[in-house]
N, C-alpha and C. Protein backbone atom coordinates (compact mmCIF):
# COMPACT_ATOMS: atom_id res chain seq x y z
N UNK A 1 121.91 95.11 108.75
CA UNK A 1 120.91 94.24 109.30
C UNK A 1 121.34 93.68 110.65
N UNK A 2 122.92 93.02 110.81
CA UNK A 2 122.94 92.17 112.01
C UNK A 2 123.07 93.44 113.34
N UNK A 3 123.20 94.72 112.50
CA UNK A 3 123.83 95.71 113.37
C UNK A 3 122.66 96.34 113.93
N UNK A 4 121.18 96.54 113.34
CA UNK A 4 120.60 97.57 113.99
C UNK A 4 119.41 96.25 114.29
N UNK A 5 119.31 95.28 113.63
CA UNK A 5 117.73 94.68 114.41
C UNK A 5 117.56 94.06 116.04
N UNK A 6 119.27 93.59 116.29
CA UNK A 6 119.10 93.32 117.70
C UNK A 6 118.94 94.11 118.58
N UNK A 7 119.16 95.34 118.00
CA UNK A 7 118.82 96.08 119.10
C UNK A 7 117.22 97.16 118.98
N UNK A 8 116.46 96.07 118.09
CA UNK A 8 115.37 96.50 118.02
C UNK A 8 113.92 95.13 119.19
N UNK A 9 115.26 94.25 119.34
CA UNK A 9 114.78 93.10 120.53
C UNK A 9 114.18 93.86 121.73
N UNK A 10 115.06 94.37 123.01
CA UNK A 10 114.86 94.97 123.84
C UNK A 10 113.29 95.94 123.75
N UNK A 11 113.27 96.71 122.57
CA UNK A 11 112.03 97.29 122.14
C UNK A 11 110.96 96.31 121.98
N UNK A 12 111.21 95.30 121.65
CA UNK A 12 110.05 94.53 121.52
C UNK A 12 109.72 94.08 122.65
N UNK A 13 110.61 93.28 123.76
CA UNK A 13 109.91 92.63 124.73
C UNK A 13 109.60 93.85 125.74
N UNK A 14 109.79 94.86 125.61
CA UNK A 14 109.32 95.97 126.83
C UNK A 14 107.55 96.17 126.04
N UNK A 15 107.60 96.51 125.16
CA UNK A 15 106.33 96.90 124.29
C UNK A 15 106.64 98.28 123.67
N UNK A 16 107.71 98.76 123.57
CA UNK A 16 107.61 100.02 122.81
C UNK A 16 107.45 100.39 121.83
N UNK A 17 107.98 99.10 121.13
CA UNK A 17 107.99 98.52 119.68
C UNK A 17 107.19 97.19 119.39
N UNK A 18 105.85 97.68 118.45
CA UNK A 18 104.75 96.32 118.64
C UNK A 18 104.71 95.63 117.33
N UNK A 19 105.73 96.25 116.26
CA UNK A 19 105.93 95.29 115.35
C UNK A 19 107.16 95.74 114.41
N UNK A 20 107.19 95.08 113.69
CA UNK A 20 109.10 95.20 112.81
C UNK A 20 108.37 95.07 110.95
N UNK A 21 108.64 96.10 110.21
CA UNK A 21 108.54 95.84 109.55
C UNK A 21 109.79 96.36 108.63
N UNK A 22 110.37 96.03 107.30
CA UNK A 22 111.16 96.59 106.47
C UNK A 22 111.04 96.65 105.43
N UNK A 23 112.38 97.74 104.83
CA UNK A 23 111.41 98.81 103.46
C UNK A 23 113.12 98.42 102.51
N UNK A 24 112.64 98.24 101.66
CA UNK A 24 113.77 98.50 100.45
C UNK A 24 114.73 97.14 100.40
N UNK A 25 114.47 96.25 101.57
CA UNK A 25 115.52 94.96 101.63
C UNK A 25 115.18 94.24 100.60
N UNK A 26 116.09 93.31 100.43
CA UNK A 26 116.81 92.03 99.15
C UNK A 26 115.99 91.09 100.16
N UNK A 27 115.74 89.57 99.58
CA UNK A 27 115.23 88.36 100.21
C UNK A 27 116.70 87.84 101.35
N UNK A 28 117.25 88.19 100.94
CA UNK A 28 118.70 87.87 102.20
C UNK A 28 118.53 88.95 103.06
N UNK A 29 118.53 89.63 102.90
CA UNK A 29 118.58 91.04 104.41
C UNK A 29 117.14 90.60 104.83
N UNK A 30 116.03 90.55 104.12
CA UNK A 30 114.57 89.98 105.06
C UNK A 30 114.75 88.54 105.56
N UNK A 31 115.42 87.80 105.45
CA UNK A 31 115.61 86.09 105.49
C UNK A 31 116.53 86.86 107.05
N UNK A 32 117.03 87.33 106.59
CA UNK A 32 118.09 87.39 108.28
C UNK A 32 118.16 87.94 108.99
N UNK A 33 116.91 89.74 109.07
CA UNK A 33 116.20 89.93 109.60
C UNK A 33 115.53 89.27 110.65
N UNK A 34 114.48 88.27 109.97
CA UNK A 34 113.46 87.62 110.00
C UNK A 34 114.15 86.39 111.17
N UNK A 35 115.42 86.05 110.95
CA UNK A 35 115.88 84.84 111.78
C UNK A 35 116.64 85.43 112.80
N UNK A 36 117.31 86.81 112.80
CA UNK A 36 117.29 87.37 114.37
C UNK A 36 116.68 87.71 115.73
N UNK A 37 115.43 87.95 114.61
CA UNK A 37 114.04 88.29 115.13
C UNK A 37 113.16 87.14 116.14
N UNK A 38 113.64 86.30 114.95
CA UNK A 38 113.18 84.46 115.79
C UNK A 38 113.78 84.31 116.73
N UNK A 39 114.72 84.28 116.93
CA UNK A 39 115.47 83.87 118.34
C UNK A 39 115.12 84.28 118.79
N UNK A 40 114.22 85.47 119.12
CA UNK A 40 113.54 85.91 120.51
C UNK A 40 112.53 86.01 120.38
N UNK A 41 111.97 85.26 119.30
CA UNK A 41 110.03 84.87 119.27
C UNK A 41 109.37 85.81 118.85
N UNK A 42 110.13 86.79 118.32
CA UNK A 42 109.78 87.96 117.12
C UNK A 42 109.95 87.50 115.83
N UNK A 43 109.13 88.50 114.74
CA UNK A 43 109.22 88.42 113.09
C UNK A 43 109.09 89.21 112.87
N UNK A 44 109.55 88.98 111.44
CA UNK A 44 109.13 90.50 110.79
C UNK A 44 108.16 90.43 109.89
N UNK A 45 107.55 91.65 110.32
CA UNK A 45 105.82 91.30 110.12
C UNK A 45 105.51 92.33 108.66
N UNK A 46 106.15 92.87 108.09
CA UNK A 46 106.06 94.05 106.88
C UNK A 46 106.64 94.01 106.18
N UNK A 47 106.64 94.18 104.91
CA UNK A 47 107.33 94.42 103.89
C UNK A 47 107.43 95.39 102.90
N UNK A 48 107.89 96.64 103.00
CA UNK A 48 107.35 97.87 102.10
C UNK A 48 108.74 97.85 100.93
N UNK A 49 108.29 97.42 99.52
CA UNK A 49 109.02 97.94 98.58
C UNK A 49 108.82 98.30 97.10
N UNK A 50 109.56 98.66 96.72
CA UNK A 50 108.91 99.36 95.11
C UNK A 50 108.59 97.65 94.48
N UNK A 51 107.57 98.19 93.55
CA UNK A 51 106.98 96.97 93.02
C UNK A 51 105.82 97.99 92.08
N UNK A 52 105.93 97.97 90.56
CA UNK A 52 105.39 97.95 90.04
C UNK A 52 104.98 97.24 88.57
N UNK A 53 104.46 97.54 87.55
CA UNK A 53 104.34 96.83 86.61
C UNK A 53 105.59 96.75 85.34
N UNK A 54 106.06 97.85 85.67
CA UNK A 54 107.53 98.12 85.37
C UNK A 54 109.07 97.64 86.23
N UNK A 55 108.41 97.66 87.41
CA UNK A 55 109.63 97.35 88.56
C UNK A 55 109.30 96.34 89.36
N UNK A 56 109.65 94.83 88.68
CA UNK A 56 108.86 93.91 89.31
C UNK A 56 110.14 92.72 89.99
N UNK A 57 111.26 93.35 89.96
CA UNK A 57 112.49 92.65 91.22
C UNK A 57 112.07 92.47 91.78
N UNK A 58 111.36 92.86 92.76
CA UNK A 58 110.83 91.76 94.01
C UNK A 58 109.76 90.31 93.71
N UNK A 59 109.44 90.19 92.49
CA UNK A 59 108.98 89.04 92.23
C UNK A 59 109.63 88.17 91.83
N UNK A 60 110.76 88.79 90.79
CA UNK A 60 111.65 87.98 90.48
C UNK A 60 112.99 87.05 90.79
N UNK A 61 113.08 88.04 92.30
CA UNK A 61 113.94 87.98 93.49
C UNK A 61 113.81 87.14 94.25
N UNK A 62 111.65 86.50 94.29
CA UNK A 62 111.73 85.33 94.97
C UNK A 62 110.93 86.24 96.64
N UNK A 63 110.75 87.17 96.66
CA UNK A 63 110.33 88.48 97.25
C UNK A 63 108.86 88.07 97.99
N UNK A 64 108.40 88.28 96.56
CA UNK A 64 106.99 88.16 97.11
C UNK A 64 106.33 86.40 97.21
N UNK A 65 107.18 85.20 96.97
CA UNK A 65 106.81 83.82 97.18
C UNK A 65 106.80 83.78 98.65
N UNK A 66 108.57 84.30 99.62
CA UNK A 66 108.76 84.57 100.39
C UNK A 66 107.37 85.20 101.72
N UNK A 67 107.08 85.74 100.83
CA UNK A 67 105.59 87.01 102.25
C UNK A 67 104.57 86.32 102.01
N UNK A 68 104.34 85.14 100.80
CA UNK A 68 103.23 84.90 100.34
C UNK A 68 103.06 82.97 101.60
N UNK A 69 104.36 82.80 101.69
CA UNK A 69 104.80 81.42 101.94
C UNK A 69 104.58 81.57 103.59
N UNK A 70 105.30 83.20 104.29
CA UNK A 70 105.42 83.86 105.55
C UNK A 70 104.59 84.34 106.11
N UNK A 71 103.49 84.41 105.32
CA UNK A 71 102.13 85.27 105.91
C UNK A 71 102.33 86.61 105.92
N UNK A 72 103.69 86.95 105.36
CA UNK A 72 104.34 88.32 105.74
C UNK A 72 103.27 89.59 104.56
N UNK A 73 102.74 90.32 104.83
CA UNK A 73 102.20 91.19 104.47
C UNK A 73 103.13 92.01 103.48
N UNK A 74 102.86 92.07 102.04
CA UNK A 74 103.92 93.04 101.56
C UNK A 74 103.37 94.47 100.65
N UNK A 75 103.68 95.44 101.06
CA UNK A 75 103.42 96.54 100.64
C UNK A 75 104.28 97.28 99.64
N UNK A 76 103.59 97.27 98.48
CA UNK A 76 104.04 97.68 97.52
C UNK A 76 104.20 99.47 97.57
N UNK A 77 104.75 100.03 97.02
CA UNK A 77 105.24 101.68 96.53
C UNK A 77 105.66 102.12 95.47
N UNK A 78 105.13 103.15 94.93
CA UNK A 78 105.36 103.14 93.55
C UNK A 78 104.60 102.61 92.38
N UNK A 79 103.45 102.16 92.73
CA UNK A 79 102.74 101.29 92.25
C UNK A 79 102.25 101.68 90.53
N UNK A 80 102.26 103.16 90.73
CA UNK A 80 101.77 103.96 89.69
C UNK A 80 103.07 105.01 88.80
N UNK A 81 104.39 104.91 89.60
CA UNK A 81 105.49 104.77 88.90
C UNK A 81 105.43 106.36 89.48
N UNK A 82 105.22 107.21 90.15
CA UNK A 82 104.85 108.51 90.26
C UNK A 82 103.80 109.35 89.07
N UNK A 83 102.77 108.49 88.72
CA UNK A 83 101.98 109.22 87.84
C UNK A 83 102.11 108.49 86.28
N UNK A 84 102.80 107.90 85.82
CA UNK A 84 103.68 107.82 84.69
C UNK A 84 102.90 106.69 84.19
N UNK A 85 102.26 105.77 84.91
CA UNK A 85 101.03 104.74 84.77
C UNK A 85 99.58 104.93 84.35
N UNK A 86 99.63 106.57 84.83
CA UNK A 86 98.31 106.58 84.64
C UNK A 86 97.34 107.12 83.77
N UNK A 87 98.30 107.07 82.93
CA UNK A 87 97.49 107.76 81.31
C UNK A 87 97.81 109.01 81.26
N UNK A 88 97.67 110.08 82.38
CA UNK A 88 97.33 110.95 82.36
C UNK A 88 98.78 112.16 81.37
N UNK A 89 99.89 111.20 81.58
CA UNK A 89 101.19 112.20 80.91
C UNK A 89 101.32 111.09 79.68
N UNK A 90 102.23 112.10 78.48
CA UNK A 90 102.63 111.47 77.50
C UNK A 90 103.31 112.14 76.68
N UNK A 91 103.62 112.20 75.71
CA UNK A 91 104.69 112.93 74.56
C UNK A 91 104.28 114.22 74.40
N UNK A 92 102.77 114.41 74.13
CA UNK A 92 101.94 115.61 73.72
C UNK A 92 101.97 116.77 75.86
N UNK A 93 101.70 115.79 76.74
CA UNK A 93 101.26 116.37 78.25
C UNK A 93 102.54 115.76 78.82
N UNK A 94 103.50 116.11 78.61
CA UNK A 94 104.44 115.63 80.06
C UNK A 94 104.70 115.97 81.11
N UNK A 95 105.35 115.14 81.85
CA UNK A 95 105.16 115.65 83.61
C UNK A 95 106.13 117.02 83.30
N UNK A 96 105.40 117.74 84.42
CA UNK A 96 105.78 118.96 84.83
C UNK A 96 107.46 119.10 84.75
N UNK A 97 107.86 120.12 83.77
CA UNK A 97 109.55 120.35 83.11
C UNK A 97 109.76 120.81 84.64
N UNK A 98 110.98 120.48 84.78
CA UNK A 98 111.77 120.98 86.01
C UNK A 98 111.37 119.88 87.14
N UNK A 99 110.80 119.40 87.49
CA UNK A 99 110.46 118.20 88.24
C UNK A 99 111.34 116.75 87.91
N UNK A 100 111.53 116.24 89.26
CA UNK A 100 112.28 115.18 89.08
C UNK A 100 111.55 114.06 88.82
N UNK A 101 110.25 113.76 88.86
CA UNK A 101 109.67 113.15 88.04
C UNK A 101 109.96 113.26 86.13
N UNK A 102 109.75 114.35 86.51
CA UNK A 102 110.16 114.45 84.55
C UNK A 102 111.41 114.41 84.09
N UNK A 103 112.27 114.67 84.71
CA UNK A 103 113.71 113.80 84.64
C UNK A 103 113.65 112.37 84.71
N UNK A 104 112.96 112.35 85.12
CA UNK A 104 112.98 110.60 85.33
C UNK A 104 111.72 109.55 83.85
N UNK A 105 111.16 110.26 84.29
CA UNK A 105 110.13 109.54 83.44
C UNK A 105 109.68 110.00 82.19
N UNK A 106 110.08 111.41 81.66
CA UNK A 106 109.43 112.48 80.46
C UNK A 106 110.33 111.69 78.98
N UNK A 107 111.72 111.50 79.47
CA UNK A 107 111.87 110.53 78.90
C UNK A 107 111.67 109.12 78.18
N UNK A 108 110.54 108.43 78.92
CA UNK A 108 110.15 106.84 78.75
C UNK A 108 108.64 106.64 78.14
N UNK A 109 108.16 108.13 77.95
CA UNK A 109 106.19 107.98 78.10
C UNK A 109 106.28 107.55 76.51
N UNK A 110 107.11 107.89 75.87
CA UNK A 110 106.81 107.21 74.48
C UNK A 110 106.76 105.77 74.25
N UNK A 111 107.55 104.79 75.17
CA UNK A 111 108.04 103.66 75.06
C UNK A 111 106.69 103.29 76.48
N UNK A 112 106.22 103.92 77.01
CA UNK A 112 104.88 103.09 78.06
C UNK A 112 103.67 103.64 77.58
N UNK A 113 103.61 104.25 76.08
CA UNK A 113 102.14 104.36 75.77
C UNK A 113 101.18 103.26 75.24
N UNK A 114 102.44 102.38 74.52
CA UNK A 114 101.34 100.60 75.00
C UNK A 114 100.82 100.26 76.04
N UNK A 115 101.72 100.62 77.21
CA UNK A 115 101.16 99.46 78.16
C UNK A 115 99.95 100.64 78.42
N UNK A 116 99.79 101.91 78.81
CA UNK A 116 99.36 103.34 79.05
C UNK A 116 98.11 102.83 78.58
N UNK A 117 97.73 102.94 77.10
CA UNK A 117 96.99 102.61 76.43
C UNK A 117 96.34 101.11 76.57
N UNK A 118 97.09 100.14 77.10
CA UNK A 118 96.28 98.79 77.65
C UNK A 118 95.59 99.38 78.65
N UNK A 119 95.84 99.85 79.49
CA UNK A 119 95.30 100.08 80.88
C UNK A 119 94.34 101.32 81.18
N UNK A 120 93.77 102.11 80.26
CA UNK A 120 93.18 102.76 79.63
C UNK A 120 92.02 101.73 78.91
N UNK A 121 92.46 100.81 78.03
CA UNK A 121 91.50 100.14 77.23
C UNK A 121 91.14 98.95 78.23
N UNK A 122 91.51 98.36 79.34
CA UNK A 122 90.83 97.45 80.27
C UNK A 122 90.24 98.12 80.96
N UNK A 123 90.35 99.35 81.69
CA UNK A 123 90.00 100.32 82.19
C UNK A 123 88.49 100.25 81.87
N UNK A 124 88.30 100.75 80.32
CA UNK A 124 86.93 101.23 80.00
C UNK A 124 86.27 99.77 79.89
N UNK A 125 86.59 98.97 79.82
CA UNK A 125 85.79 97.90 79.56
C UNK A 125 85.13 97.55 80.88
N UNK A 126 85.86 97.88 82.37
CA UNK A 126 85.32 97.19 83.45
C UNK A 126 85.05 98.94 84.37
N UNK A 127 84.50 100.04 83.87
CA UNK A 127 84.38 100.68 83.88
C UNK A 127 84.84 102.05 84.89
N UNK A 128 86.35 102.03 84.59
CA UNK A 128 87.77 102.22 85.35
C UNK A 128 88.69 103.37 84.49
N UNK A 129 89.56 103.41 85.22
CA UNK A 129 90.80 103.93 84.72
C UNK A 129 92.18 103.61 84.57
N UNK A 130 92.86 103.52 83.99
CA UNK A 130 93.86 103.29 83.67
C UNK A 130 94.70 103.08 85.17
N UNK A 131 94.94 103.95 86.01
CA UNK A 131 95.62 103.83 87.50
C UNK A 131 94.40 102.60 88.05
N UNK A 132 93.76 102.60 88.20
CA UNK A 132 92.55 101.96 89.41
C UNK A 132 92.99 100.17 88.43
N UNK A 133 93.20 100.01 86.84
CA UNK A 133 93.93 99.13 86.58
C UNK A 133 95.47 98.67 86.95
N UNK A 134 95.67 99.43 86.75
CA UNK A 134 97.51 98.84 87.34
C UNK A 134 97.67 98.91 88.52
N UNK A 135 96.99 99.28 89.95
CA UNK A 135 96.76 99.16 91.32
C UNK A 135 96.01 98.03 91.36
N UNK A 136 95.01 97.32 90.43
CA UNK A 136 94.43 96.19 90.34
C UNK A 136 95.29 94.82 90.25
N UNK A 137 95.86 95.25 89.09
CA UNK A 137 97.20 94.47 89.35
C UNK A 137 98.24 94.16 89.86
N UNK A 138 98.33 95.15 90.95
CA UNK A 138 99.36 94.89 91.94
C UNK A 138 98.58 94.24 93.27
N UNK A 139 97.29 94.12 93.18
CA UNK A 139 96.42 93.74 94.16
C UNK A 139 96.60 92.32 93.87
N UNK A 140 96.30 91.99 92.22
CA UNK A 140 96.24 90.57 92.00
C UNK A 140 97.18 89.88 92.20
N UNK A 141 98.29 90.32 92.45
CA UNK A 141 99.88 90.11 92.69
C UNK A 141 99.87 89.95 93.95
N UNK A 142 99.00 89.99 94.79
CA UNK A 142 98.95 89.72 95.99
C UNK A 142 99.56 90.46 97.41
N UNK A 143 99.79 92.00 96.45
CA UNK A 143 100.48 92.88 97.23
C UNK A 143 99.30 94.17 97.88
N UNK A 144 99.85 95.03 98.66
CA UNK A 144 98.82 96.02 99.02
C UNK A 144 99.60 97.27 98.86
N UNK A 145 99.32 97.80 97.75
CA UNK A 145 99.41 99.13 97.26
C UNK A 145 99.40 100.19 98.01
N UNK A 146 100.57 101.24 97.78
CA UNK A 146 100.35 102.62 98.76
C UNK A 146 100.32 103.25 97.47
N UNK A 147 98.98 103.92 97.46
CA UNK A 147 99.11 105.47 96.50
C UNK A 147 99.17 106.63 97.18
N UNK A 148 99.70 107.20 96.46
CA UNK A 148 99.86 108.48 96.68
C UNK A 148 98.27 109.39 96.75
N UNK A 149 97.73 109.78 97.40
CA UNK A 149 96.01 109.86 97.26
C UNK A 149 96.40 111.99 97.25
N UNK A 150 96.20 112.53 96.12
CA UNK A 150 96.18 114.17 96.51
C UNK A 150 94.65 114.49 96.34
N UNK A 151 93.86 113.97 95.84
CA UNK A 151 92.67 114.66 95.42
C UNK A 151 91.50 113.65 95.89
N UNK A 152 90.31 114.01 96.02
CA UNK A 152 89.16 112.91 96.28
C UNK A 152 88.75 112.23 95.08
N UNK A 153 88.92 112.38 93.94
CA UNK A 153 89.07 111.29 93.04
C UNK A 153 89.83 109.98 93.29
N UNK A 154 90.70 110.34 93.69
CA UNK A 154 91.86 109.51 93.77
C UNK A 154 91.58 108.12 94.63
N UNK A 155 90.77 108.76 95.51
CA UNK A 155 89.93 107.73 96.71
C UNK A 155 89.11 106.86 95.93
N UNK A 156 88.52 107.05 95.00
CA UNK A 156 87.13 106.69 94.49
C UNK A 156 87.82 105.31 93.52
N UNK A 157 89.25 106.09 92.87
CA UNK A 157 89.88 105.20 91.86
C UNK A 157 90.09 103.65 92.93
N UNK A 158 90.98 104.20 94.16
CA UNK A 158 91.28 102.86 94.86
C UNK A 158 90.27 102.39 95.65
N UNK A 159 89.04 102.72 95.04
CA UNK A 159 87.71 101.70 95.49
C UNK A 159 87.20 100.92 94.49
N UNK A 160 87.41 101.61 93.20
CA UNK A 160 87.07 100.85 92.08
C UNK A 160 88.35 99.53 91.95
N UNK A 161 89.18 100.37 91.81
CA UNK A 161 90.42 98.69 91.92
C UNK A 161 90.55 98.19 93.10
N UNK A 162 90.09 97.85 93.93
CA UNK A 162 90.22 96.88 95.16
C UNK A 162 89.00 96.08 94.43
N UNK A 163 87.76 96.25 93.58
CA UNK A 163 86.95 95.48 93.44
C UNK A 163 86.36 94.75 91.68
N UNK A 164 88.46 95.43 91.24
CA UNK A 164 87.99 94.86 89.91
C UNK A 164 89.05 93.23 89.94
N UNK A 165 88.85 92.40 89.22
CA UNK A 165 89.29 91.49 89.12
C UNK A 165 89.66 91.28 87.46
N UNK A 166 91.45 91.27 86.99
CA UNK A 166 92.23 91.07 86.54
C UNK A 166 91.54 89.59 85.83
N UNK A 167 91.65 89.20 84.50
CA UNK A 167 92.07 87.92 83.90
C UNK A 167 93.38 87.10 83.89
N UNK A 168 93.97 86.45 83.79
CA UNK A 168 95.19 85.74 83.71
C UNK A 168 95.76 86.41 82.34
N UNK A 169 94.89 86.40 81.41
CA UNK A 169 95.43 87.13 79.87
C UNK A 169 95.46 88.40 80.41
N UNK A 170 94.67 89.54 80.70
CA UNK A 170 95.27 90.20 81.28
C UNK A 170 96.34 91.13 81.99
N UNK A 171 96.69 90.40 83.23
CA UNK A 171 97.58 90.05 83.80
C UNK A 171 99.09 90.04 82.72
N UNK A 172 99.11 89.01 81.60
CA UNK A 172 99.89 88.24 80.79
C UNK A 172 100.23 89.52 79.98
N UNK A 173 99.21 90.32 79.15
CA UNK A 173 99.20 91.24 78.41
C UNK A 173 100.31 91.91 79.04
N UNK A 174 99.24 92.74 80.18
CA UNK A 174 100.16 93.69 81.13
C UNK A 174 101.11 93.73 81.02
N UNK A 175 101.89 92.95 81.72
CA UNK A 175 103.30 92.31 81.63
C UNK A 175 104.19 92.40 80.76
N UNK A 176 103.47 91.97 79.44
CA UNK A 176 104.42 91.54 77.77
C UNK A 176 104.71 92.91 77.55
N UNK A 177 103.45 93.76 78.23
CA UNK A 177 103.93 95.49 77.34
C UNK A 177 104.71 96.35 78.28
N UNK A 178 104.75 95.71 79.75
CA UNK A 178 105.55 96.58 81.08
C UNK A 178 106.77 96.24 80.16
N UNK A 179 107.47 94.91 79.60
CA UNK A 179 108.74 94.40 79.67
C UNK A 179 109.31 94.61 78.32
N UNK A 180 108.20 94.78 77.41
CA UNK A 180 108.57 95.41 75.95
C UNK A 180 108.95 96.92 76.15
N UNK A 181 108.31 97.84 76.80
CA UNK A 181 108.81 99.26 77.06
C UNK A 181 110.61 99.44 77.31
N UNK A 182 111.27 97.99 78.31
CA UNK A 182 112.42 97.63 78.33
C UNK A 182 112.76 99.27 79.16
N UNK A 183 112.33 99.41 80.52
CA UNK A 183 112.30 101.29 80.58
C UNK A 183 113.40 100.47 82.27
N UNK A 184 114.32 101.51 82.91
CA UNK A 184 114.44 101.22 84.29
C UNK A 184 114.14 101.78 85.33
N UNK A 185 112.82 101.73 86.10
CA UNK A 185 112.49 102.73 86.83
C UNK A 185 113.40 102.44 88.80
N UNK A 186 114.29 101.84 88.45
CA UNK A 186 114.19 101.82 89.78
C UNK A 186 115.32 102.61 90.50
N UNK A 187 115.15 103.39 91.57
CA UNK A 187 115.51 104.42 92.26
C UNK A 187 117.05 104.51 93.00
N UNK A 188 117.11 105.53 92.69
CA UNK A 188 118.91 105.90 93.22
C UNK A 188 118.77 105.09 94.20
N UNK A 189 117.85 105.26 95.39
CA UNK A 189 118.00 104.72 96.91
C UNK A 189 117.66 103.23 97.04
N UNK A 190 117.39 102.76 95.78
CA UNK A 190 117.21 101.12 95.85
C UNK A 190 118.20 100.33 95.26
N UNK A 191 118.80 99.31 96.29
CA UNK A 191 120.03 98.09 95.72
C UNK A 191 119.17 97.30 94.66
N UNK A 192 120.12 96.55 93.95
CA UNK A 192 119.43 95.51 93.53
C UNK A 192 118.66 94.62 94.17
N UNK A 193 117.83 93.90 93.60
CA UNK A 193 116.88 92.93 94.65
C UNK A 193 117.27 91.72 94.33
């Protein structure tokens, strides 16, 4: 951090560089970021990190009070766990053998077919899907979701969840069954938060 942002200064006051944002940092590497940046009347204006209903360190980290307190915009990744959220794999359909998704996750779909199955059953009630729910909830969380978009469905899903609105029970449910699964999704390339 103290090593590469000052010399992301010079870029800023020429204009080459019109904003600073960062991906994968702890609330201390964005806190000191953020106060190098100040001294020359810069901020850091982004925040891109894993954050899902399973991988929720950055809330707990104090992460997202931080962007919420900063005005700082934070962008969530991973939102849908690579697929593994969205109903669509499970014990009977698992992700594709030989894929590092399915190394990763072909393992856990037995232990996230509660939450799978919540989000599926809120889904149909507000007349949705299971993904377009748990992107809902990362909306209500006050974050802005990057999906992965391969197909034109996929578009349609993150129109329906930008305009469904989450309950507090809900929300609460969600949660009790992300943390009962007890699964660790978070990535070789990510420190602790």
């Amino acid at each position: 951090m103290p090593r590469w942002t000052p010399h992301l200064i010079p870029l800023l006051k020429s204009g080459k560089v019109k904003h600073v944002g960062v991906s994968n940092h702890n609330l201390r590497e964005i806190k000191l970021a953020d106060q190098i940046l100040g001294e020359a009347g810069f901020r850091v204006e982004a925040i891109q990190n894993h954050y899902s209903l399973l991988y929720r360190s950055c809330e707990h980290a104090g992460i997202l009070d931080y962007c919420r307190d900063q005005g700082i915009p934070f962008f969530a990744y991973m939102v849908l766990e690579q697929g593994a959220l969205t109903g669509k794999y499970s014990l009977e359909n698992p992700l594709p053998e030989g894929s590092s998704r399915a190394k990763i996750y072909n393992g856990m779909l037995a232990q996230l077919k509660p939450l799978t199955d919540k989000l599926a059953s809120i889904g149909e009630k507000q007349g949705a899907a299971a993904p377009d729910i748990a992107t809902a909830w990362a909306i209500a969380k006050g974050t802005t979701p990057i999906i992965g978009v391969t197909k034109p469905h996929h578009v349609d899903g993150l129109v329906r969840a930008s305009g469904i609105t989450l309950t507090g029970d809900d929300i609460a449910e969600l949660e009790t069954l992300a943390d009962a699964a007890n699964v660790n999704t978070r990535g070789f390339w990510e420190q602790e938060m």
